[in-house]
N, C-alpha and C. Protein backbone atom coordinates (compact mmCIF):
# COMPACT_ATOMS: atom_id res chain seq x y z
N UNK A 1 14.21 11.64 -9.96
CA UNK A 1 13.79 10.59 -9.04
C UNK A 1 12.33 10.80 -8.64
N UNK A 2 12.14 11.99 -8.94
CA UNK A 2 10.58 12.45 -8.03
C UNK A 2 9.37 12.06 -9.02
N UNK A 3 9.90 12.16 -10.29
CA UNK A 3 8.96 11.45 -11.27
C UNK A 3 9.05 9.93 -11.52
N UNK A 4 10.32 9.09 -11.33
CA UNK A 4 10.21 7.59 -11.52
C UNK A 4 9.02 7.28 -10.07
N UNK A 5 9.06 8.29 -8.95
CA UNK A 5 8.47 7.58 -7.76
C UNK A 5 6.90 8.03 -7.98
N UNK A 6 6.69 9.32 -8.61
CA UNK A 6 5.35 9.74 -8.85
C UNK A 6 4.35 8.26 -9.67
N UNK A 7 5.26 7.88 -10.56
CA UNK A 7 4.79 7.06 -11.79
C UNK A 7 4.13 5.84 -11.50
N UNK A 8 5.61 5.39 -10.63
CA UNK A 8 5.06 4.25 -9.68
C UNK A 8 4.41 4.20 -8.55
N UNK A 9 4.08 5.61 -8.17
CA UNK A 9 2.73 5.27 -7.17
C UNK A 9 1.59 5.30 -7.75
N UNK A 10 1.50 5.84 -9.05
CA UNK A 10 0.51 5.71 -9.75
C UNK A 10 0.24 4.51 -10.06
N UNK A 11 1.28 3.75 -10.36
CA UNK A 11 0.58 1.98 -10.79
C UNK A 11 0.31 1.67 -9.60
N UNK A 12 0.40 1.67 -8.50
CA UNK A 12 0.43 1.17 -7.28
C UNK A 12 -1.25 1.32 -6.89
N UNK A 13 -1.28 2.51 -7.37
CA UNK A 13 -2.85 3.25 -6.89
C UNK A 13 -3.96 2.06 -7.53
N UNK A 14 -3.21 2.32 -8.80
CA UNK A 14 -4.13 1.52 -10.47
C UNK A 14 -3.94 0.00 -9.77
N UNK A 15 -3.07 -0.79 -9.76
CA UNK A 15 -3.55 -2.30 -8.78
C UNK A 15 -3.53 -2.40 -7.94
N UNK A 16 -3.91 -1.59 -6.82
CA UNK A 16 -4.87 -1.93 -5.53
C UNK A 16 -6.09 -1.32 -6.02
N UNK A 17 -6.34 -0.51 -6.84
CA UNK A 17 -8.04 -0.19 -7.10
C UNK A 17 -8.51 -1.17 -7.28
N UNK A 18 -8.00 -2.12 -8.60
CA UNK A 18 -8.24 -2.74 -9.24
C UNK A 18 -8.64 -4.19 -8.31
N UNK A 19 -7.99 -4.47 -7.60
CA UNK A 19 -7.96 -5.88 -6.32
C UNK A 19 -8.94 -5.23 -5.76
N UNK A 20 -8.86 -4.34 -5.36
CA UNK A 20 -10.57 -3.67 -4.47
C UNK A 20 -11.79 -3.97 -5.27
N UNK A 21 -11.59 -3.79 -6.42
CA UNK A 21 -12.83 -3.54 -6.98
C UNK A 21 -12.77 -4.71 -7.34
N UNK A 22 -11.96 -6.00 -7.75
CA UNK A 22 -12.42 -7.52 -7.29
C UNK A 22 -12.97 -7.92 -6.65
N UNK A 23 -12.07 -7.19 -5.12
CA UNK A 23 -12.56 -8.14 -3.81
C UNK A 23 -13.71 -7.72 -3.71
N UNK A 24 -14.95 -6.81 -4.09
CA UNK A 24 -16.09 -6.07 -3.89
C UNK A 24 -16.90 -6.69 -4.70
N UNK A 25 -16.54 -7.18 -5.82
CA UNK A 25 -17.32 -7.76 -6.67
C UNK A 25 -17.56 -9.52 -6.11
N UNK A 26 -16.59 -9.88 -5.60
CA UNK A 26 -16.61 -11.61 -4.87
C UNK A 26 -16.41 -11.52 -3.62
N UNK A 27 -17.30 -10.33 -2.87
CA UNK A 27 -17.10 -10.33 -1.65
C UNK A 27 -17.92 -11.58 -0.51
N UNK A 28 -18.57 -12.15 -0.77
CA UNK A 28 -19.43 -13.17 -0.33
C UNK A 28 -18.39 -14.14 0.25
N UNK A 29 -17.23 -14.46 -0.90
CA UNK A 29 -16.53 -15.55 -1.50
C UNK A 29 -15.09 -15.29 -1.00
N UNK A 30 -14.96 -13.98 -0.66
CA UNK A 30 -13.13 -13.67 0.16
C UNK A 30 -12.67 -13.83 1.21
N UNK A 31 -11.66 -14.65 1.73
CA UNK A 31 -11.39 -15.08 2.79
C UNK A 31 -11.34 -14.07 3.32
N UNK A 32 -10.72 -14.14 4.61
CA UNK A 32 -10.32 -13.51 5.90
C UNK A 32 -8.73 -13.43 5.89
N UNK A 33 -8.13 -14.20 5.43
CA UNK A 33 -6.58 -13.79 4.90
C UNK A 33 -6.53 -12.60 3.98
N UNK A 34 -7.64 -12.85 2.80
CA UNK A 34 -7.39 -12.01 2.04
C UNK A 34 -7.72 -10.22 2.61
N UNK A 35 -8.86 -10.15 3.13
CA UNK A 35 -9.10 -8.68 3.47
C UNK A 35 -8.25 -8.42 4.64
N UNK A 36 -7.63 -9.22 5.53
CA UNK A 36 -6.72 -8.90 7.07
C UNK A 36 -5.28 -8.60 5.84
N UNK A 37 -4.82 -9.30 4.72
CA UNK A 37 -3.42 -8.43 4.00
C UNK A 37 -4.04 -7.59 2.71
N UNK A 38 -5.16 -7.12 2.57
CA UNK A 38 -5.17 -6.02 1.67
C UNK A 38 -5.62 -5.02 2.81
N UNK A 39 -6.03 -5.09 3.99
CA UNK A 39 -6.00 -4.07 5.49
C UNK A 39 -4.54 -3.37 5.32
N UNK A 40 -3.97 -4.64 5.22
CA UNK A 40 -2.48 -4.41 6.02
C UNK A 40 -1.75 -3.59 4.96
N UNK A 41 -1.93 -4.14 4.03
CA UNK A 41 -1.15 -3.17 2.81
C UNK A 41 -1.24 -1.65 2.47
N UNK A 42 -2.73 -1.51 2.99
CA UNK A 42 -3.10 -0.33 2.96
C UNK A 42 -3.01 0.84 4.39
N UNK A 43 -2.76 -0.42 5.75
CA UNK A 43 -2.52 0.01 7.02
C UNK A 43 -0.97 0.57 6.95
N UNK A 44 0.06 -0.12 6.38
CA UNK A 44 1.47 -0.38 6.48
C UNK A 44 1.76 0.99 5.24
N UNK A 45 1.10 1.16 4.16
CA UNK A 45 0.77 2.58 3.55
C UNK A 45 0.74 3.44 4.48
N UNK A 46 -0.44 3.53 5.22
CA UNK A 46 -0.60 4.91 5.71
C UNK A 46 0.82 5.29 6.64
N UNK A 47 1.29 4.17 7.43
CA UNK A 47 1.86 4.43 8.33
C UNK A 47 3.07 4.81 8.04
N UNK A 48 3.95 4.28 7.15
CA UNK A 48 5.07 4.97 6.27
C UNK A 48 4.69 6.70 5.90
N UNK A 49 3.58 6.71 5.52
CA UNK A 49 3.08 8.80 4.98
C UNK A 49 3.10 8.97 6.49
N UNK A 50 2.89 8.86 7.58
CA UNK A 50 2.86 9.50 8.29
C UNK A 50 4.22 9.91 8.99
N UNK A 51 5.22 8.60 8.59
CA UNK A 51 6.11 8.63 8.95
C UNK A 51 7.17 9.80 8.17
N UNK A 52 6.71 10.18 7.04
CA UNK A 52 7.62 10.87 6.07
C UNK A 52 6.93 12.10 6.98
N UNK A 53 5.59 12.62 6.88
CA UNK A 53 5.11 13.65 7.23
C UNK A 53 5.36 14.19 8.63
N UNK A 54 5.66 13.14 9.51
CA UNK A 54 6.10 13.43 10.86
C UNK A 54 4.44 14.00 11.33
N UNK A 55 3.52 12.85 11.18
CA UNK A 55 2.44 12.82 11.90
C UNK A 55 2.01 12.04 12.56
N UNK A 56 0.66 11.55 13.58
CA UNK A 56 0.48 10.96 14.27
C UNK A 56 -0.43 9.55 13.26
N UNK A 57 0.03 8.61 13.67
CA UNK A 57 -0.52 7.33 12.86
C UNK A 57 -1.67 7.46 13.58
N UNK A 58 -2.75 6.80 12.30
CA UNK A 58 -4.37 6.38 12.58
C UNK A 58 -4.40 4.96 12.81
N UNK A 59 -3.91 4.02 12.14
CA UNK A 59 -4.06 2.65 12.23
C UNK A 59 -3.48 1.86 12.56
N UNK A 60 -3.30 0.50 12.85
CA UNK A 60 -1.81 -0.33 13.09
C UNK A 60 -1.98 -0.96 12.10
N UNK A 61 -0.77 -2.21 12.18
CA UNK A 61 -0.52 -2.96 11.12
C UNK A 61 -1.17 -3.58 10.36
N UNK A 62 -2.06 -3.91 11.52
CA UNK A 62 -2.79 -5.15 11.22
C UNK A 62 -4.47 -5.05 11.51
N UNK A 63 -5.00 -3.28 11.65
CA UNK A 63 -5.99 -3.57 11.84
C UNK A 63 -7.08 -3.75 10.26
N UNK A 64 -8.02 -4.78 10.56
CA UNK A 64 -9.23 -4.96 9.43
C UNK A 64 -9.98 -4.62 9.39
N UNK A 65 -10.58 -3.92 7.85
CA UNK A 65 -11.23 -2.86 7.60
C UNK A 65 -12.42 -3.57 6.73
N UNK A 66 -13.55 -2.88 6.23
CA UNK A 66 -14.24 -3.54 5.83
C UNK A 66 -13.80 -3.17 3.93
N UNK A 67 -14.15 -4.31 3.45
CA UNK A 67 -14.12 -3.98 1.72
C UNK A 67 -14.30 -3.05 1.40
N UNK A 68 -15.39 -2.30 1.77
CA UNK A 68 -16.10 -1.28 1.41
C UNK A 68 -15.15 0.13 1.84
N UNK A 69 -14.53 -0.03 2.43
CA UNK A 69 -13.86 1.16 3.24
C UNK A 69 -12.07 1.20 2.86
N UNK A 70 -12.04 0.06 2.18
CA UNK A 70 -10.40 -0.21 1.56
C UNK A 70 -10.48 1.07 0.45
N UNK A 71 -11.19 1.52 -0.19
CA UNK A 71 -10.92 2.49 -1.53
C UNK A 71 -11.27 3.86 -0.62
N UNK A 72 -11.25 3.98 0.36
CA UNK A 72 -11.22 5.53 1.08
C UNK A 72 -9.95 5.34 1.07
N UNK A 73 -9.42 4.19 2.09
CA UNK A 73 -8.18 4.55 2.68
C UNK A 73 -7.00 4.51 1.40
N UNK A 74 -7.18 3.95 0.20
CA UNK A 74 -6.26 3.76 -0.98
C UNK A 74 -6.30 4.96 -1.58
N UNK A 75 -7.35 5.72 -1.70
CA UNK A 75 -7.33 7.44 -1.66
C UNK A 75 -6.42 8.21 -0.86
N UNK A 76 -6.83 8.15 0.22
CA UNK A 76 -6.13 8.88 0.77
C UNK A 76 -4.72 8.67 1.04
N UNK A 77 -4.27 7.56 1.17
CA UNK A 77 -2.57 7.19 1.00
C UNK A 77 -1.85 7.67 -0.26
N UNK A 78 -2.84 7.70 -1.43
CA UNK A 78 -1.99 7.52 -2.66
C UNK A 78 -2.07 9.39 -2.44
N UNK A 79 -3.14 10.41 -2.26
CA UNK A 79 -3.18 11.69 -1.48
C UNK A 79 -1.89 12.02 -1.26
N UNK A 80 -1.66 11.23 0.12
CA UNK A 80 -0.55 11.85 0.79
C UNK A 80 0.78 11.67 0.06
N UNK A 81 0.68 10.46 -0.28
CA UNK A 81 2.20 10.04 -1.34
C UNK A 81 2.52 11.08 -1.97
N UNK A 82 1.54 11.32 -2.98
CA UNK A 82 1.92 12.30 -4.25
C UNK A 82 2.04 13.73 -3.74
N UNK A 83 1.06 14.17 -2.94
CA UNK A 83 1.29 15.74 -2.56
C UNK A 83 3.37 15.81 -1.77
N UNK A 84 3.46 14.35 -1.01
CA UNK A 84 4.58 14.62 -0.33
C UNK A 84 6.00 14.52 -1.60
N UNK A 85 5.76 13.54 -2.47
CA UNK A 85 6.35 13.51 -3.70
C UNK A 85 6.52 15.00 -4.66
N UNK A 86 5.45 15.58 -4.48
CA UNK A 86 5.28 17.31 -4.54
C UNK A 86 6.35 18.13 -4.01
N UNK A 87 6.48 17.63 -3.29
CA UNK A 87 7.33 19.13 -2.03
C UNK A 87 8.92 18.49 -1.92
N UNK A 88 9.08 17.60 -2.64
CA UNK A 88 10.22 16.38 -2.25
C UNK A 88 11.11 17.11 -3.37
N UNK A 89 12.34 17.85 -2.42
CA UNK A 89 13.49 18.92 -3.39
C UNK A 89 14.40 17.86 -3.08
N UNK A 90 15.28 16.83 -2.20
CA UNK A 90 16.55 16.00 -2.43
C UNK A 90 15.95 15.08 -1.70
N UNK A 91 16.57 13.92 -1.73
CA UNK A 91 16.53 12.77 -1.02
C UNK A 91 17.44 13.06 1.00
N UNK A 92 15.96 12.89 1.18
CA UNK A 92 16.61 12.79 3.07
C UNK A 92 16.65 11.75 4.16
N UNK A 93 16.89 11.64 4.85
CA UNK A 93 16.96 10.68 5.76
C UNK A 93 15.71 11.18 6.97
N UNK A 94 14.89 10.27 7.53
CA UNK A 94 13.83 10.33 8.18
C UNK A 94 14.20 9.13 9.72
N UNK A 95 13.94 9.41 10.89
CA UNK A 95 14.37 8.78 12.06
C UNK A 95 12.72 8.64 12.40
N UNK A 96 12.89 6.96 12.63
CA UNK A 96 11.34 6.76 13.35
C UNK A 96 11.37 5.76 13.56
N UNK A 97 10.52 5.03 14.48
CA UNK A 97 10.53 3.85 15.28
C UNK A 97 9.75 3.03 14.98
N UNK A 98 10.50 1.82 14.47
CA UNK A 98 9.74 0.52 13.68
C UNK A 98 8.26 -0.07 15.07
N UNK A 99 7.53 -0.74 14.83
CA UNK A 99 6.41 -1.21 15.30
C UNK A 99 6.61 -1.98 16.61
N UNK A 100 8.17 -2.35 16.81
CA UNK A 100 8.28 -3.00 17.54
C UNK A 100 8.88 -1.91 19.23
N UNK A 101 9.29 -0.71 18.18
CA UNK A 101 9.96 0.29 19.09
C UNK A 101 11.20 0.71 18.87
N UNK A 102 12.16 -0.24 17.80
CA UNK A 102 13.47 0.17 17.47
C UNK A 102 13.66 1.15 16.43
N UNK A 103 14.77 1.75 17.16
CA UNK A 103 14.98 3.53 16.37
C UNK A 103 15.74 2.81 15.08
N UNK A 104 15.66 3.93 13.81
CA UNK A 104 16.22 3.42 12.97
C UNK A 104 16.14 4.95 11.87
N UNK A 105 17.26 5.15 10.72
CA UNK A 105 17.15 6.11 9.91
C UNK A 105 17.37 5.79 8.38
N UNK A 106 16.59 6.32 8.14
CA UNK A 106 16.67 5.23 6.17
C UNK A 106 16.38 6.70 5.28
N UNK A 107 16.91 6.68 4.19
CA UNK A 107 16.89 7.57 3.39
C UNK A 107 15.37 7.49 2.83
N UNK A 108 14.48 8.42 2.22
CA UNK A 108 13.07 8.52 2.21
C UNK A 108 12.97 7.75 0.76
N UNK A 109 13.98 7.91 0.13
CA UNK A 109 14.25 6.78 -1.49
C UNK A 109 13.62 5.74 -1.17
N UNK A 110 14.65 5.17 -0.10
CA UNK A 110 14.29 3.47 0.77
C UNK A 110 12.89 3.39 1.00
N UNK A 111 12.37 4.43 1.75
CA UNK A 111 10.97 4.43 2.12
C UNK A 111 9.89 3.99 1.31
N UNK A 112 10.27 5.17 0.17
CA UNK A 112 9.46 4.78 -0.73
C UNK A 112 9.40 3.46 -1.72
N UNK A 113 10.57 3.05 -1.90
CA UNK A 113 10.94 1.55 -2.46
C UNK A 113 10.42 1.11 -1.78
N UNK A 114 10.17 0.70 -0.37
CA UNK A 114 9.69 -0.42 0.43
C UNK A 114 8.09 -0.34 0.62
N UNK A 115 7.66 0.90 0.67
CA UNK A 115 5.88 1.01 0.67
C UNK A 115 5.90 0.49 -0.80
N UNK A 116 6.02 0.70 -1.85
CA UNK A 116 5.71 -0.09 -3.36
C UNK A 116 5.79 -1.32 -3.25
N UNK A 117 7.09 -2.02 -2.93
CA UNK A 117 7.62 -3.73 -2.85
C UNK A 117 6.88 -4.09 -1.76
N UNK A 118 6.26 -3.77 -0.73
CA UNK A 118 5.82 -4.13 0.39
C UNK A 118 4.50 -4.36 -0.22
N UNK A 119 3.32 -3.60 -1.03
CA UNK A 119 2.03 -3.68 -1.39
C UNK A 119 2.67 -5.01 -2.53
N UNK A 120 3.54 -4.98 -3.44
CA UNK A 120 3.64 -6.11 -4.30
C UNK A 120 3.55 -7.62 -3.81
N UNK A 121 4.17 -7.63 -2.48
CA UNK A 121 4.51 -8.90 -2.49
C UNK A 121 3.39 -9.41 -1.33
N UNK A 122 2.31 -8.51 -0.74
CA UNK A 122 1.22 -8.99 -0.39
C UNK A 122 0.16 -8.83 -1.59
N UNK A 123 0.29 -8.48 -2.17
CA UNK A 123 -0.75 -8.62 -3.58
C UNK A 123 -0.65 -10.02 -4.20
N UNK A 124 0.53 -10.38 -4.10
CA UNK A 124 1.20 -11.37 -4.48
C UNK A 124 0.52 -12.69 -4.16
N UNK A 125 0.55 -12.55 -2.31
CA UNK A 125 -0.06 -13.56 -1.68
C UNK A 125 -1.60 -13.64 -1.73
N UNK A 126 -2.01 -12.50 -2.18
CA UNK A 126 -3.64 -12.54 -2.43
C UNK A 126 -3.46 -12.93 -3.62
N UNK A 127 -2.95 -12.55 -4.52
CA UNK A 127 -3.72 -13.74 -5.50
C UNK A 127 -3.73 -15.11 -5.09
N UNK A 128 -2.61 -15.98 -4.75
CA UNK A 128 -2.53 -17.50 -4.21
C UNK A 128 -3.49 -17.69 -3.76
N UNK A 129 -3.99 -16.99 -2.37
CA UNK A 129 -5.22 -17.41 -1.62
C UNK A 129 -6.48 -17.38 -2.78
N UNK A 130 -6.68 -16.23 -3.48
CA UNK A 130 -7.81 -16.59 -4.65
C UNK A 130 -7.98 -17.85 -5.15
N UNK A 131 -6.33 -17.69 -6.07
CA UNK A 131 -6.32 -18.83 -7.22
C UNK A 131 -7.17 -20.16 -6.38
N UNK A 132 -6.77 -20.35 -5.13
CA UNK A 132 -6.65 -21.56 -3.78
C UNK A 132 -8.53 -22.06 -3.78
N UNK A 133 -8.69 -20.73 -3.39
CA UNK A 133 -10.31 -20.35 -3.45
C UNK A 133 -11.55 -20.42 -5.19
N UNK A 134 -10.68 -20.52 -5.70
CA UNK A 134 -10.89 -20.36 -7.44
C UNK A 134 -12.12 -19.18 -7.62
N UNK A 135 -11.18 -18.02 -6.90
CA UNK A 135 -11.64 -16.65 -7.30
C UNK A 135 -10.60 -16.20 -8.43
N UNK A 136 -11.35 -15.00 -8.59
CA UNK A 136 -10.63 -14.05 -10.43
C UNK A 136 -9.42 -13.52 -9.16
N UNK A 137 -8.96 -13.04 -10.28
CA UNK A 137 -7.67 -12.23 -10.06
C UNK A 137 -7.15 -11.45 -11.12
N UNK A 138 -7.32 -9.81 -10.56
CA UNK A 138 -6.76 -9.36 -11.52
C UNK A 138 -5.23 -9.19 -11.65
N UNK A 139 -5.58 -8.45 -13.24
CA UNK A 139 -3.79 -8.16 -13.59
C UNK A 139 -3.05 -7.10 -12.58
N UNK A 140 -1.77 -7.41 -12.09
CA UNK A 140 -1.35 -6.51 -11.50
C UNK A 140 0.27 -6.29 -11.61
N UNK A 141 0.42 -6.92 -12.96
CA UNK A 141 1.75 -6.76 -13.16
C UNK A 141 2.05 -5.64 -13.94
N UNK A 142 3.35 -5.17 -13.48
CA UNK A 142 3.82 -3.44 -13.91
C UNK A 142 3.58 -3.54 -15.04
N UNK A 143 4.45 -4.73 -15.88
CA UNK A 143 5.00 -4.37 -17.38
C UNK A 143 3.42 -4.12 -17.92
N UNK A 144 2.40 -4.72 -17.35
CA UNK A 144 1.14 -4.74 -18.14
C UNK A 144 0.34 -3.29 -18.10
N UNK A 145 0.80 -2.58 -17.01
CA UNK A 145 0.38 -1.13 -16.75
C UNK A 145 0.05 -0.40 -18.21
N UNK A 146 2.02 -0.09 -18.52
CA UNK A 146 1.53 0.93 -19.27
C UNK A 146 1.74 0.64 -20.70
């Protein structure tokens, strides 16, 4: 399991670089939808690693970052993923309190399924807003990875 999740944080890493290094290239031209959910994707990242790590969160959900500063923080998430994917001997259950304040316990499997599907399906919505805008868009579909 520790290698299907290694693999796929690796594509994960590979298309959000890749949307970064779009949105940097047509930055003049990118909405404000678009950089407030590639913030978030990368905010809603960190905050899950911290949650596995049982550390203190840096960001909220929803705060916006500048273009330029999205490929630190996509570093350092994909960092913490893999080193914690490292040390990861069985699948455990983790207790922590959703954004709103409600307690809740999910197996760290779940966790990690939901930080991957969670960056997909706002990637998702950034392209729309592009296409909308008739900006590029890159590839970011798995099968095309590898």
């Amino acid at each position: 399991m520790k290698d299907f999740f290694q693999d796929k944080f690796e594509y994960d890493f590979f298309a959000s670089k890749n949307w970064i290094e779009s949105l940097e290239s047509q930055e003049d031209f990118v909405s404000e939808f678009t950089i407030r959910s590639m913030s978030h994707i990368l905010n809603v990242h960190h905050i899950w690693n911290r949650r596995l790590l049982n550390k203190p969160v840096e960001s909220d959900l929803w705060d916006v970052f500048s273009i330029h500063f999205l490929q630190k923080l996509l570093e350092e998430n994909y960092r913490e993923t893999i080193e914690y994917l490292e040390k990861l001997e069985r699948t455990e259950k983790i207790k922590y309190h959703s954004s709103e304040g409600v307690a809740f316990e999910k197996s760290t499997m779940d966790v990690l399924y939901h930080i991957l599907n969670h960056s997909n399906y706002h990637r998702a919505q950034i392209a729309l807003d592009l296409k909308q805008n008739n900006l590029k868009t890159p590839n970011f579909n798995f099968i095309s990875y590898h």
